[in-house]
C-alpha atoms as a PDB file:
ATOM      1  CA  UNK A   1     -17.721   0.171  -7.231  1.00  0.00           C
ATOM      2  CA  UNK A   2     -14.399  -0.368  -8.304  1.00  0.00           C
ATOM      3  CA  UNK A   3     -11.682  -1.782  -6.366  1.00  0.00           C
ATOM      4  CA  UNK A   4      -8.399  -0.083  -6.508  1.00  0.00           C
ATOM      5  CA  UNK A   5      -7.848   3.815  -7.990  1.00  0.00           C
ATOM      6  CA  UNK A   6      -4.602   5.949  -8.405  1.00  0.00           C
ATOM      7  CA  UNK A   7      -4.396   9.490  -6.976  1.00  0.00           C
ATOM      8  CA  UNK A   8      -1.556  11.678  -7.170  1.00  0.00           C
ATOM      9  CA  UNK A   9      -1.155  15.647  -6.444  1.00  0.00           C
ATOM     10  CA  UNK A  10       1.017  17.269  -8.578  1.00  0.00           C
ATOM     11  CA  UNK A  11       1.975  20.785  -9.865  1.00  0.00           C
ATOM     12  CA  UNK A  12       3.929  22.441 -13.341  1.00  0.00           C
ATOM     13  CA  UNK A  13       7.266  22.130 -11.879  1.00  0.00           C
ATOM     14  CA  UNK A  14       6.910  18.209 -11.474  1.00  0.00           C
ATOM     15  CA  UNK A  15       5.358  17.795 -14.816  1.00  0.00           C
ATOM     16  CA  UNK A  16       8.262  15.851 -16.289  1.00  0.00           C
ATOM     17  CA  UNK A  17       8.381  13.200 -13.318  1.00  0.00           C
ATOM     18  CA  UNK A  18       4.731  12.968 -13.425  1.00  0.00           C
ATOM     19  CA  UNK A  19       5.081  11.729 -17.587  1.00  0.00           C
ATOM     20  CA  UNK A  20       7.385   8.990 -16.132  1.00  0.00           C
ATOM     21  CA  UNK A  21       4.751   8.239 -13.448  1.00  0.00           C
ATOM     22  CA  UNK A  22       2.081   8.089 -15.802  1.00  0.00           C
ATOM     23  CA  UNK A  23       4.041   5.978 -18.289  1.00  0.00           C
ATOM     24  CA  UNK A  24       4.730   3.252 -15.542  1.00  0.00           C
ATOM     25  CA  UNK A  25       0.714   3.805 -14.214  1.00  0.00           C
ATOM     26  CA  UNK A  26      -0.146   2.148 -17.846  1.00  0.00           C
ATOM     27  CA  UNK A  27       2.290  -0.089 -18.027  1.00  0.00           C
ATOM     28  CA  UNK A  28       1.355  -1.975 -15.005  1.00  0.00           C
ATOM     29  CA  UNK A  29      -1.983  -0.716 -13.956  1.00  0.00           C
ATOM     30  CA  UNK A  30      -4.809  -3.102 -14.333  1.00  0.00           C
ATOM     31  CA  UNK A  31      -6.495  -1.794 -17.334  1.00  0.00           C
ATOM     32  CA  UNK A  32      -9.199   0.495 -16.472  1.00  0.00           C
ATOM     33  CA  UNK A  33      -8.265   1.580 -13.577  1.00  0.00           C
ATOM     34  CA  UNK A  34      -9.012   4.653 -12.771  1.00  0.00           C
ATOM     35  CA  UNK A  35      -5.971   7.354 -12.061  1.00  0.00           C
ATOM     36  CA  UNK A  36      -6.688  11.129 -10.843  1.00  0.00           C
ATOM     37  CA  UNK A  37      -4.244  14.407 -10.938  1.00  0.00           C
ATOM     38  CA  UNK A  38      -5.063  16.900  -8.413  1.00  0.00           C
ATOM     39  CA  UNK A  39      -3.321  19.929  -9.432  1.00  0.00           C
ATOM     40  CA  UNK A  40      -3.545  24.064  -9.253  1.00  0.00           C
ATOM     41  CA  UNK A  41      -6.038  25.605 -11.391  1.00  0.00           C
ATOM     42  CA  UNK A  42      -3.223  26.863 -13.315  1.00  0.00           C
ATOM     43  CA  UNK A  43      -2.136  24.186 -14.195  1.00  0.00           C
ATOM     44  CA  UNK A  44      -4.901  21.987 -15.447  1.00  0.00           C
ATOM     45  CA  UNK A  45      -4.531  23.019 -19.190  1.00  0.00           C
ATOM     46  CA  UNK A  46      -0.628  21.194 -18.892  1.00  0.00           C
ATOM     47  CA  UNK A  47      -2.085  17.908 -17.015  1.00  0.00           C
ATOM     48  CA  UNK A  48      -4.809  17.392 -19.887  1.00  0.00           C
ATOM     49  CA  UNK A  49      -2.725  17.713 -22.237  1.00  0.00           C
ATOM     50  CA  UNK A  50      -0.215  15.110 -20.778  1.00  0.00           C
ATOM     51  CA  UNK A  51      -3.433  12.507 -20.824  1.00  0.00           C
ATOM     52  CA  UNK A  52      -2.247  10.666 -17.663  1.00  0.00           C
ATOM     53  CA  UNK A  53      -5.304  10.319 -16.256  1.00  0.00           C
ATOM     54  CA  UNK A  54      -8.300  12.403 -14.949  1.00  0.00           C
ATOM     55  CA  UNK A  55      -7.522  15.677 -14.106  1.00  0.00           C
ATOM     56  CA  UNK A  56      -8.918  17.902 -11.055  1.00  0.00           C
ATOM     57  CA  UNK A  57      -8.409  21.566  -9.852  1.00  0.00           C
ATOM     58  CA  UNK A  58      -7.501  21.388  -6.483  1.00  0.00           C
ATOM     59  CA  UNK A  59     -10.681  24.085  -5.393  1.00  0.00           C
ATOM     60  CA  UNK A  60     -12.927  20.580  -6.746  1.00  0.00           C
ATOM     61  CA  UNK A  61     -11.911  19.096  -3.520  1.00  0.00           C
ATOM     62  CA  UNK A  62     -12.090  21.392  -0.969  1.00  0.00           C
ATOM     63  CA  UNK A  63     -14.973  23.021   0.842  1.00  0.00           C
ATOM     64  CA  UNK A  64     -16.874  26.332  -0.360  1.00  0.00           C
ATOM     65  CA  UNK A  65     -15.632  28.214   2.415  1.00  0.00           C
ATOM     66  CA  UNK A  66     -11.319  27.764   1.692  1.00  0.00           C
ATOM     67  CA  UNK A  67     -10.098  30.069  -0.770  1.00  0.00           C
ATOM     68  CA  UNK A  68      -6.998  29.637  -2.739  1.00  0.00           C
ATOM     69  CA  UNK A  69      -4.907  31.902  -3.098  1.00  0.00           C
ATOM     70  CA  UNK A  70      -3.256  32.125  -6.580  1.00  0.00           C
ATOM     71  CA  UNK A  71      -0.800  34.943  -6.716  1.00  0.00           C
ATOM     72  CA  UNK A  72       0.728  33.864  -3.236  1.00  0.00           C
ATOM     73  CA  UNK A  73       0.117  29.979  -4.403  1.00  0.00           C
ATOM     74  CA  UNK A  74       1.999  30.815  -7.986  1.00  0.00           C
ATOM     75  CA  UNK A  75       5.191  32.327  -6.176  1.00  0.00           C
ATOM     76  CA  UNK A  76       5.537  29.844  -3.244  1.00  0.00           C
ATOM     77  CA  UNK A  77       5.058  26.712  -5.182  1.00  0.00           C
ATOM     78  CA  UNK A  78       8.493  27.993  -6.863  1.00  0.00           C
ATOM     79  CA  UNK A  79      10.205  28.258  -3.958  1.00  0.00           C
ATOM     80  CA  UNK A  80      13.057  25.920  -2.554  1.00  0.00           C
ATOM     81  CA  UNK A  81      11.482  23.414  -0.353  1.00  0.00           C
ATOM     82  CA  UNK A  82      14.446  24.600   2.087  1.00  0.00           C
ATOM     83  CA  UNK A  83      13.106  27.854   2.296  1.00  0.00           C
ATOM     84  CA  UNK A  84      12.341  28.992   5.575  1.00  0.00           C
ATOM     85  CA  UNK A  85       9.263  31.210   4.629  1.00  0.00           C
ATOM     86  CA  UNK A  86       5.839  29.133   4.777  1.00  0.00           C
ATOM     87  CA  UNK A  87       4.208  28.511   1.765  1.00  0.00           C
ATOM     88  CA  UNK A  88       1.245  30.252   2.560  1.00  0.00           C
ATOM     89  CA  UNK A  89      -1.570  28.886   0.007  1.00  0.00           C
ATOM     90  CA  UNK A  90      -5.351  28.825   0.696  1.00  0.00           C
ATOM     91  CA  UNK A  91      -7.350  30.873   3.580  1.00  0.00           C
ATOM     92  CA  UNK A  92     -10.056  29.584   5.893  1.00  0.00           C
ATOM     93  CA  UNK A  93     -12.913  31.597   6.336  1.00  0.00           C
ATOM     94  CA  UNK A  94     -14.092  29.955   8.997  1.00  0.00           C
ATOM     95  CA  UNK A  95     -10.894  29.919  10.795  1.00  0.00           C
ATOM     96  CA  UNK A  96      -8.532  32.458   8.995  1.00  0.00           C
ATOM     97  CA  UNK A  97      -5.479  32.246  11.262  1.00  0.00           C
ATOM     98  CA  UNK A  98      -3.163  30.546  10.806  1.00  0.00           C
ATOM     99  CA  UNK A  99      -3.495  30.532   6.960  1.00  0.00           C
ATOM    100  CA  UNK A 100      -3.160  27.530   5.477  1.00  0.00           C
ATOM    101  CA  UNK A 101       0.239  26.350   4.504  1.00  0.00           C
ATOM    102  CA  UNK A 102       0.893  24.296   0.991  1.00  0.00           C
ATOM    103  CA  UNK A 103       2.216  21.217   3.324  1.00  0.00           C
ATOM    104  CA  UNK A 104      -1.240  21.138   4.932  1.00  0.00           C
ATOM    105  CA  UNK A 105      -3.204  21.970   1.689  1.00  0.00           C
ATOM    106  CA  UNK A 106      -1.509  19.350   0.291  1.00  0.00           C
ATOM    107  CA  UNK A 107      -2.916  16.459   2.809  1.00  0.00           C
ATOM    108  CA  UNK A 108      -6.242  18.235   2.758  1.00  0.00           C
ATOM    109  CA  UNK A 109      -6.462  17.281  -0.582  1.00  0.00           C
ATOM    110  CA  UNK A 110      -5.375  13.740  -0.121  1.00  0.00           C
ATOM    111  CA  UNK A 111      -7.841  12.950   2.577  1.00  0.00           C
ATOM    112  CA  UNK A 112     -11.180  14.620   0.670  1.00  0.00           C
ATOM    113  CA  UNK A 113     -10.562  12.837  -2.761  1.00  0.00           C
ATOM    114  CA  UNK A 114     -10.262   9.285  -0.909  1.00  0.00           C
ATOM    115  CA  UNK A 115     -12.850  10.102   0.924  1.00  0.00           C
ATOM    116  CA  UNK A 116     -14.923  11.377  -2.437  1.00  0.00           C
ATOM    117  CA  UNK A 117     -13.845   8.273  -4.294  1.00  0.00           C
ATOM    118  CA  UNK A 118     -16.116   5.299  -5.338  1.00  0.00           C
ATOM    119  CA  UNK A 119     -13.240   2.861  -5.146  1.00  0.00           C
ATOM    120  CA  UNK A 120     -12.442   0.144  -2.392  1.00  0.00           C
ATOM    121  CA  UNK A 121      -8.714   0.970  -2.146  1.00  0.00           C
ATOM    122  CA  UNK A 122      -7.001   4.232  -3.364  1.00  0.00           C
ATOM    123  CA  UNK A 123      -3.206   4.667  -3.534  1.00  0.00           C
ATOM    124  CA  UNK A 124      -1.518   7.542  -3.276  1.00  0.00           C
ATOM    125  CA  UNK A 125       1.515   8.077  -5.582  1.00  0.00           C
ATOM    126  CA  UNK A 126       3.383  11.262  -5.469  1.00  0.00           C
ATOM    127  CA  UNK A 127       4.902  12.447  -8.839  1.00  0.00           C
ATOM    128  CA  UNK A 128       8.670  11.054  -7.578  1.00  0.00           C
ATOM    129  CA  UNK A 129       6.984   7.699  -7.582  1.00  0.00           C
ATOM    130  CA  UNK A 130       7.044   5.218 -10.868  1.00  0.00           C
ATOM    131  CA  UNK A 131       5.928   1.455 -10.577  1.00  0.00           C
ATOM    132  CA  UNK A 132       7.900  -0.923 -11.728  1.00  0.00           C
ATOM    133  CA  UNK A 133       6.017  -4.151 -11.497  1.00  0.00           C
ATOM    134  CA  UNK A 134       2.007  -4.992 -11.311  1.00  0.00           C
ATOM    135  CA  UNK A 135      -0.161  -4.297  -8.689  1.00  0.00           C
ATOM    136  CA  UNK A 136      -3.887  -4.602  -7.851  1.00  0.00           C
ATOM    137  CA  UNK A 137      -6.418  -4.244  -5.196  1.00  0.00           C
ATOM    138  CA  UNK A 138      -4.701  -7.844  -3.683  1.00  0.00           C
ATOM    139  CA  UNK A 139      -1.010  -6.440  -3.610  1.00  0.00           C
ATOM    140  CA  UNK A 140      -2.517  -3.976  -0.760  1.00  0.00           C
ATOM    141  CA  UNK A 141      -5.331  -6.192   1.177  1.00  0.00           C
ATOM    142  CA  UNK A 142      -5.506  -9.557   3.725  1.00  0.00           C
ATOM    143  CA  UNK A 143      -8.562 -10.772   2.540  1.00  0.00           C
ATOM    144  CA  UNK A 144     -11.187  -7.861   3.118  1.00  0.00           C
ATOM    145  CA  UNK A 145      -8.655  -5.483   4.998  1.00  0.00           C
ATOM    146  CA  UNK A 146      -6.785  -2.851   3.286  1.00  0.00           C
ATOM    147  CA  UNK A 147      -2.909  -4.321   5.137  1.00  0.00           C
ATOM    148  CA  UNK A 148      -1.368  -1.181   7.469  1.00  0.00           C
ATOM    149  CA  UNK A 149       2.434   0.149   6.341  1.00  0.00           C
ATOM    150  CA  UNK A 150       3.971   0.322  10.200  1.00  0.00           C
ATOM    151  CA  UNK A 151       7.178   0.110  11.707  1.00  0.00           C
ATOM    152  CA  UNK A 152       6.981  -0.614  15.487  1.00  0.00           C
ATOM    153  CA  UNK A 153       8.005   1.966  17.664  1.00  0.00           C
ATOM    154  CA  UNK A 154      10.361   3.455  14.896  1.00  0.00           C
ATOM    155  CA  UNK A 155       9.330   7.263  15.984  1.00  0.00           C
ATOM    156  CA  UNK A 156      11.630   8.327  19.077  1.00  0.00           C
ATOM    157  CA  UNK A 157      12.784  11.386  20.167  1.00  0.00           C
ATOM    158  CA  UNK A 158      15.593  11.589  17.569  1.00  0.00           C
ATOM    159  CA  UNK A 159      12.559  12.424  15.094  1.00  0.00           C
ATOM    160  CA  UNK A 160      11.167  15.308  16.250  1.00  0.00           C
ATOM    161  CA  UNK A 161       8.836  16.071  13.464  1.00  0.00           C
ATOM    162  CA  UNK A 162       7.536  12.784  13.478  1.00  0.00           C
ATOM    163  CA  UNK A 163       6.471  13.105  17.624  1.00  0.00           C
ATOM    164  CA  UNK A 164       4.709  16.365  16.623  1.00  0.00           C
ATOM    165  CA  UNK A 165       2.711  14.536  13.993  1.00  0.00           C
ATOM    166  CA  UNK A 166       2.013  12.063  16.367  1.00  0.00           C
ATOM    167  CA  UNK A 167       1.254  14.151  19.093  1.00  0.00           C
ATOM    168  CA  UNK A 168      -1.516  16.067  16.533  1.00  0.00           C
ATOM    169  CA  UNK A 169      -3.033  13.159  15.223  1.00  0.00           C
ATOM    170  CA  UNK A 170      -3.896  11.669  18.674  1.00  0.00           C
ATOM    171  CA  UNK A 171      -5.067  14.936  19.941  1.00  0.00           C
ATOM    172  CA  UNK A 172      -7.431  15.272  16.781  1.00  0.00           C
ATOM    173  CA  UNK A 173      -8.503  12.266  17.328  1.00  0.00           C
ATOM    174  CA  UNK A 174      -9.120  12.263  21.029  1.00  0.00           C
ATOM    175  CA  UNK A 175      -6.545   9.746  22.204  1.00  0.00           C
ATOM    176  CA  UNK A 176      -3.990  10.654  25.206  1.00  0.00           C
ATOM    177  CA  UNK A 177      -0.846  11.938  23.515  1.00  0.00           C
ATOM    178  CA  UNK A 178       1.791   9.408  25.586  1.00  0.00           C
ATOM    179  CA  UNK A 179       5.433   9.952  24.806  1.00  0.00           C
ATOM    180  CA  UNK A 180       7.575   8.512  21.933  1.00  0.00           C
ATOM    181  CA  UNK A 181       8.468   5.746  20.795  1.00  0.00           C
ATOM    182  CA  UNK A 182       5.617   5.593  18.330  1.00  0.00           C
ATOM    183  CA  UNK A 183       5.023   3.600  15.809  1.00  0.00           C
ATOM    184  CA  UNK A 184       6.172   4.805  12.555  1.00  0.00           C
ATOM    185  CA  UNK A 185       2.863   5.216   9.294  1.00  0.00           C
ATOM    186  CA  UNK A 186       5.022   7.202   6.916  1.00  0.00           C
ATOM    187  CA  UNK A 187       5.942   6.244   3.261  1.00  0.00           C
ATOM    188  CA  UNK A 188       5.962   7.024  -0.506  1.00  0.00           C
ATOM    189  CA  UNK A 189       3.844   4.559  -1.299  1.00  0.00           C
ATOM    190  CA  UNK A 190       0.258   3.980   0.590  1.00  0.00           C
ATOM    191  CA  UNK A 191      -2.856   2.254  -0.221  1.00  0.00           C
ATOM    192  CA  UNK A 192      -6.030   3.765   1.775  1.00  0.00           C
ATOM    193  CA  UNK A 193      -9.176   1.951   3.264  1.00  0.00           C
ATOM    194  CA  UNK A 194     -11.532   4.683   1.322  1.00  0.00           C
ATOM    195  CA  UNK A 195     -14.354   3.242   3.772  1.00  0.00           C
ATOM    196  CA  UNK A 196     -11.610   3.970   6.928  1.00  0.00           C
ATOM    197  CA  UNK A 197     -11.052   6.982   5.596  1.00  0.00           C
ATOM    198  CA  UNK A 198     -14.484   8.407   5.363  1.00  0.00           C
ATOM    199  CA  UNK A 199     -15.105   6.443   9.504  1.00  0.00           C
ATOM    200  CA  UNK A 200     -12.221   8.115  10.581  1.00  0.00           C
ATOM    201  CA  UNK A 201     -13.022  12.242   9.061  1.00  0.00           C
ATOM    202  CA  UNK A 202     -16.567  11.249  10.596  1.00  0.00           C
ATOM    203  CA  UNK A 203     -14.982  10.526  13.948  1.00  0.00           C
ATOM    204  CA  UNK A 204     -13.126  13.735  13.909  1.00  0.00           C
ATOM    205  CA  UNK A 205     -16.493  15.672  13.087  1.00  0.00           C
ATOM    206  CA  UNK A 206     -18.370  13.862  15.962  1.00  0.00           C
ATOM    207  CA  UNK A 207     -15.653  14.224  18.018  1.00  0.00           C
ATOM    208  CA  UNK A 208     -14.533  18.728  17.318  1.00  0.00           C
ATOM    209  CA  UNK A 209     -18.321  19.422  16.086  1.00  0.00           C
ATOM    210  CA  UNK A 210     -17.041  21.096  13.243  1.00  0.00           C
ATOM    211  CA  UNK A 211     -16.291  19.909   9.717  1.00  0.00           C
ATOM    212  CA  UNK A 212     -13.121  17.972   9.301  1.00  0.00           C
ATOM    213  CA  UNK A 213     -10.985  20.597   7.295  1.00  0.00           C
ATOM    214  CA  UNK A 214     -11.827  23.193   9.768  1.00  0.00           C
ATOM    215  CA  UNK A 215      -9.663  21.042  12.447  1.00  0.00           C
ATOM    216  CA  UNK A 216      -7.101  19.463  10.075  1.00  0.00           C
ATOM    217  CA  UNK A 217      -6.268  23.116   8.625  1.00  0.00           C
ATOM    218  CA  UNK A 218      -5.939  24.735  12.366  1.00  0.00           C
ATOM    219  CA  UNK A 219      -2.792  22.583  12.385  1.00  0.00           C
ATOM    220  CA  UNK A 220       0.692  23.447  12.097  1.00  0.00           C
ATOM    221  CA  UNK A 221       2.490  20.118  12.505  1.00  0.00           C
ATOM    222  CA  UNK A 222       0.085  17.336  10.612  1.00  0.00           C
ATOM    223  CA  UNK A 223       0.565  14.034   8.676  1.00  0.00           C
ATOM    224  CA  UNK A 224      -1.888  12.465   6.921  1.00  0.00           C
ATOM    225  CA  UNK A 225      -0.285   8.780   7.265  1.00  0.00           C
ATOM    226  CA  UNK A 226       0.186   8.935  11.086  1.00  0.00           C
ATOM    227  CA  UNK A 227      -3.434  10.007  11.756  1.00  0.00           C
ATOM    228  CA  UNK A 228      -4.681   7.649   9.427  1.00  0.00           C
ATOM    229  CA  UNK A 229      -2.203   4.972  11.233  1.00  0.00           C
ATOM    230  CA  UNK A 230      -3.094   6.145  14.359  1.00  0.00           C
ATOM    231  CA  UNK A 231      -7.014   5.831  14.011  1.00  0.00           C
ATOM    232  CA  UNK A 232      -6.661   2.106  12.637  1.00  0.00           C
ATOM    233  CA  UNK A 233      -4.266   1.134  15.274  1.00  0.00           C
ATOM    234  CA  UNK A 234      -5.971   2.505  18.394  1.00  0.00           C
ATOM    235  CA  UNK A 235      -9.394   4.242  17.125  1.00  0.00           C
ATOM    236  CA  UNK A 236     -10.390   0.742  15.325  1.00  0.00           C
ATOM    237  CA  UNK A 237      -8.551  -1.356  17.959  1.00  0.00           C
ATOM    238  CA  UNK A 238      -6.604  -3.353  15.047  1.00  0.00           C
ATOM    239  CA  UNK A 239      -3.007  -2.740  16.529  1.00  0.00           C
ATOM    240  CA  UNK A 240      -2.375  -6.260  17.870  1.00  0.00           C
ATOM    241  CA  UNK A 241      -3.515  -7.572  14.049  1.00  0.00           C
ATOM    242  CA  UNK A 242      -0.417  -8.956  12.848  1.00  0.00           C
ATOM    243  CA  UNK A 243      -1.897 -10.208   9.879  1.00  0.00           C
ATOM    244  CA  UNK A 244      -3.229  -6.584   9.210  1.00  0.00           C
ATOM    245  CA  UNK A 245      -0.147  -4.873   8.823  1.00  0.00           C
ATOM    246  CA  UNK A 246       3.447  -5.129   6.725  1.00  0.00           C
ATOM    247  CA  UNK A 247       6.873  -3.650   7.455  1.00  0.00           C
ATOM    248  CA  UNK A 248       7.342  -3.509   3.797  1.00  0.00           C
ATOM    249  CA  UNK A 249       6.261   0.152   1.937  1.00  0.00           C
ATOM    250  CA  UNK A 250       6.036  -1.997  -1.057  1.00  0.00           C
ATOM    251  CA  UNK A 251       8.648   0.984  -2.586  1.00  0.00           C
ATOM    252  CA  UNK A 252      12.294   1.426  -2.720  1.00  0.00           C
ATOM    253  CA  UNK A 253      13.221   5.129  -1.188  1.00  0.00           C
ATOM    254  CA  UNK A 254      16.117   7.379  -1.698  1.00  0.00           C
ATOM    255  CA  UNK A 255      14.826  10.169   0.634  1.00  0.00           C
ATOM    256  CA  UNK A 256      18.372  11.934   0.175  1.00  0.00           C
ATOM    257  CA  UNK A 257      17.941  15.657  -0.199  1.00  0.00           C
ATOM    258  CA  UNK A 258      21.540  15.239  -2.110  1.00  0.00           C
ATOM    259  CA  UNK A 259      21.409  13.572  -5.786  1.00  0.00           C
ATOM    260  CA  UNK A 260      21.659   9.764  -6.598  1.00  0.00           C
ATOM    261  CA  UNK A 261      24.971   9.622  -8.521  1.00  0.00           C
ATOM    262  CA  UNK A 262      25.240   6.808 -11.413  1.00  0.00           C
ATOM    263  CA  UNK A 263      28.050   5.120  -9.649  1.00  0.00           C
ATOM    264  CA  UNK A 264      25.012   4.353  -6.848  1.00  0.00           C
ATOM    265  CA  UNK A 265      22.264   3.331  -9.319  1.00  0.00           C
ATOM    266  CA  UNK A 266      23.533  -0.470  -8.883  1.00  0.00           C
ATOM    267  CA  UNK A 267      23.812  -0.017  -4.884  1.00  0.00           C
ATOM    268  CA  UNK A 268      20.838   1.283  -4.907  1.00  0.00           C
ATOM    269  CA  UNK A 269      18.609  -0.775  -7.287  1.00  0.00           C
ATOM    270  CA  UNK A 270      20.147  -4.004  -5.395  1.00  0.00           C
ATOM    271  CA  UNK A 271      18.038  -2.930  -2.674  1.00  0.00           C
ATOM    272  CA  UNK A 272      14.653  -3.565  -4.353  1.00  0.00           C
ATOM    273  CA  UNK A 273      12.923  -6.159  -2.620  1.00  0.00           C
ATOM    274  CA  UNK A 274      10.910  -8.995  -3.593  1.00  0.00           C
ATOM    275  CA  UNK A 275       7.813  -7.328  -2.957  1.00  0.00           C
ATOM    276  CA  UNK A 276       8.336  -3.802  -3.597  1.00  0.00           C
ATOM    277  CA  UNK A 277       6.648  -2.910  -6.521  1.00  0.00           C
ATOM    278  CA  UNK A 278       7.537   0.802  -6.516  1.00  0.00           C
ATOM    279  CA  UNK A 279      10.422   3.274  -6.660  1.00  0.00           C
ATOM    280  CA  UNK A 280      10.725   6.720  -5.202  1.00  0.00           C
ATOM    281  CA  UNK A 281      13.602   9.030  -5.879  1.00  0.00           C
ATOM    282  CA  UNK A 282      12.744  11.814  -4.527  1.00  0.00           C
ATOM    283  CA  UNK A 283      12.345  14.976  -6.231  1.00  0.00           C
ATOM    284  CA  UNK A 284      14.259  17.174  -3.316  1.00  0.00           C
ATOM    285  CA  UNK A 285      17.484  15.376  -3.656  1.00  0.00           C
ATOM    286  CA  UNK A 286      17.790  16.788  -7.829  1.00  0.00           C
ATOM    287  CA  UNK A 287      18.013  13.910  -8.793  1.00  0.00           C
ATOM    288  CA  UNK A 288      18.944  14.099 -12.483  1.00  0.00           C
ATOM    289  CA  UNK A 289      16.047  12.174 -15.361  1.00  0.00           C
ATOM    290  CA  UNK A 290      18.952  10.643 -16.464  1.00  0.00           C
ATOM    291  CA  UNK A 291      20.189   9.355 -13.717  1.00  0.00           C
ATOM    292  CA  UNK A 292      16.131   8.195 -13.104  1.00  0.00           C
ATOM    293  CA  UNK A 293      16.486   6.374 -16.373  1.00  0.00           C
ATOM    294  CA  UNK A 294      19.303   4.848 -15.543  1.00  0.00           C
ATOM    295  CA  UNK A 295      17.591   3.087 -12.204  1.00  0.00           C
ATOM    296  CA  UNK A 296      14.432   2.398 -14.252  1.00  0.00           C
ATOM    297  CA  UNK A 297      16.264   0.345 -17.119  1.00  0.00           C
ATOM    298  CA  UNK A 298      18.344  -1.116 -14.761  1.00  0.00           C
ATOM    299  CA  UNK A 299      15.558  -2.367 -12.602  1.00  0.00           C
ATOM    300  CA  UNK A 300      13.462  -3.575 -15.612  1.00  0.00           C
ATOM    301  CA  UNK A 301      16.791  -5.263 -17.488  1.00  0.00           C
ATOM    302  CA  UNK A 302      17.210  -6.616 -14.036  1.00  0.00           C
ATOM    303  CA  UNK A 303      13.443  -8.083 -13.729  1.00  0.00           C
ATOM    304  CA  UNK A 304      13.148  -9.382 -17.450  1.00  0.00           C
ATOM    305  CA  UNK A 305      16.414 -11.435 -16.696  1.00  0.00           C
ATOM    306  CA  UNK A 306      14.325 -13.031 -14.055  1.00  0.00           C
ATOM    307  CA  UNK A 307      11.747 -13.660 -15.868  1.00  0.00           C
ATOM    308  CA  UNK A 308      13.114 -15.252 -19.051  1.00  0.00           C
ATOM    309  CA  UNK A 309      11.100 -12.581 -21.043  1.00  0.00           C
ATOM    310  CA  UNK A 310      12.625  -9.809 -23.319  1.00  0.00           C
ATOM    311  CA  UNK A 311      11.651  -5.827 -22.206  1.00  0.00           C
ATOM    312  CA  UNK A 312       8.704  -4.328 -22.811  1.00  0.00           C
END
């Protein structure tokens, strides 16, 4: 069994961030390590070609019974993420309304390859995402455990999405809702427990007698990282663990939905920490590759400086 895998879901549109992930995924991957693209059907011949990494059709990892839907699924996936019409992408037989959003597809997907994969850790990088120093299986674990991403009681009121996701993820998994503040699971950047993950769609099976997907894609307000946080925390009882969890995503985030200008690149690449090992500029704010080239040579001119050695 191997310890530590890549998995990222990705689509055409993206294709040019995803090159840039999977340049930095062999530059400071372990070698060997295995990295997966979960992408449309349409879309496989472009990923293969690219040769980041394994590629999948997303219908490999989902049930029999969910059906995509391509002509719906080719339109929506090329609409603004502002748009206020749901991306309507994949049908449940079993359960056909609501249909099943791209949002929810999307973490779907997520939690059935982890749970499919024959790795100890898997860590989930979205195409925005490029690493920009080393990791492996011991940048994400305290000895045995997999280390929680948390920030204490960061969820309040002023975050409504996040108390919906909260309030969902206890209610699937059979906890009393509460009230906010919540502790905050969310980031660009996560390792998963692949044996947690597989405990924890169990649970919800035991728990809703009926597979996992069939509950998960009856949802309209879901995160995958706050039920997964949620069912270490108070499902597994680990929540007083300080050891077992970080503050840290490990990633420096510009979630601006507005573009990172080059007069912020050095602002902004001053605030990569110590232990971040990641960068996410995410691909809402338009960010232009330019401007992502910038913050990559400027990080890596930054690190090699450090180091004493000359760039790679």
């Amino acid at each position: 069994m191997a310890e530590l895998s890549v998995l990222t879901l990705v689509y055409a549109p993206d294709l040019t961030l995803c090159m840039e992930l999977a340049d930095s995924l062999q530059r400071f991957l372990p070698e060997g390590t295995n990295a997966e693209l979960i992408v449309p059907v349409e879309d496989v011949g472009k990923f293969e070609q690219l040769g980041a990494g394994q590629v999948r059709p997303e219908c490999a990892a989902l049930p029999p019974w969910f059906t995509i839907v391509p002509r719906i699924s080719a339109l929506t996936r090329r609409m603004s993420a502002f748009s206020p019409i749901p991306r309507i992408v994949a049908i449940n037989r079993h359960r056909p309304v609501p249909p099943i959003r791209g949002w929810i597809l999307q973490q779907i997907l997520k939690l059935a390859a982890v749970a499919e994969s024959t790795s100890d850790i898997v860590v989930v990088i979205d195409s925005d995402v490029e690493l920009v120093r080393p990791i492996t299986a011991d940048t994400f674990r305290d000895g045995a455990d997999v280390v929680l991403y948390r920030k204490v009681d960061a969820v309040t009121s002023e975050l409504p999405h996040h108390v919906l996701w909260h309030q969902t993820a206890r209610r699937v998994l059979g906890l009393p809702v509460g009230a906010p503040p919540y502790h905050d699971y969310i980031s660009s950047f996560m390792a998963w427990d692949t044996g947690v993950v597989r405990s924890m769609l169990t649970h919800i099976e035991d728990l809703h007698h009926r597979p996992w997907q069939d509950v998960i894609s009856g949802e309209v307000h879901f995160s995958e990282w706050t039920l997964y946080g949620v069912f270490v925390d108070e499902v597994l009882g680990r929540r007083n663990s300080q050891q077992l969890h970080r503050s840290s995503p490990l990633c420096l985030e510009w979630w601006g939905t507005t573009p990172l200008t080059p007069q912020a690149v050095p602002g902004f690449t001053a605030g990569l920490g110590a232990d971040d090992v990641a960068v996410m500029i995410s691909a809402k704010s338009g960010t232009s590759m330019e401007v992502r080239k910038q913050v990559r040579e400027l990080i890596r001119s930054g690190r090699d400086a450090h180091h004493g050695v000359p760039g790679s």
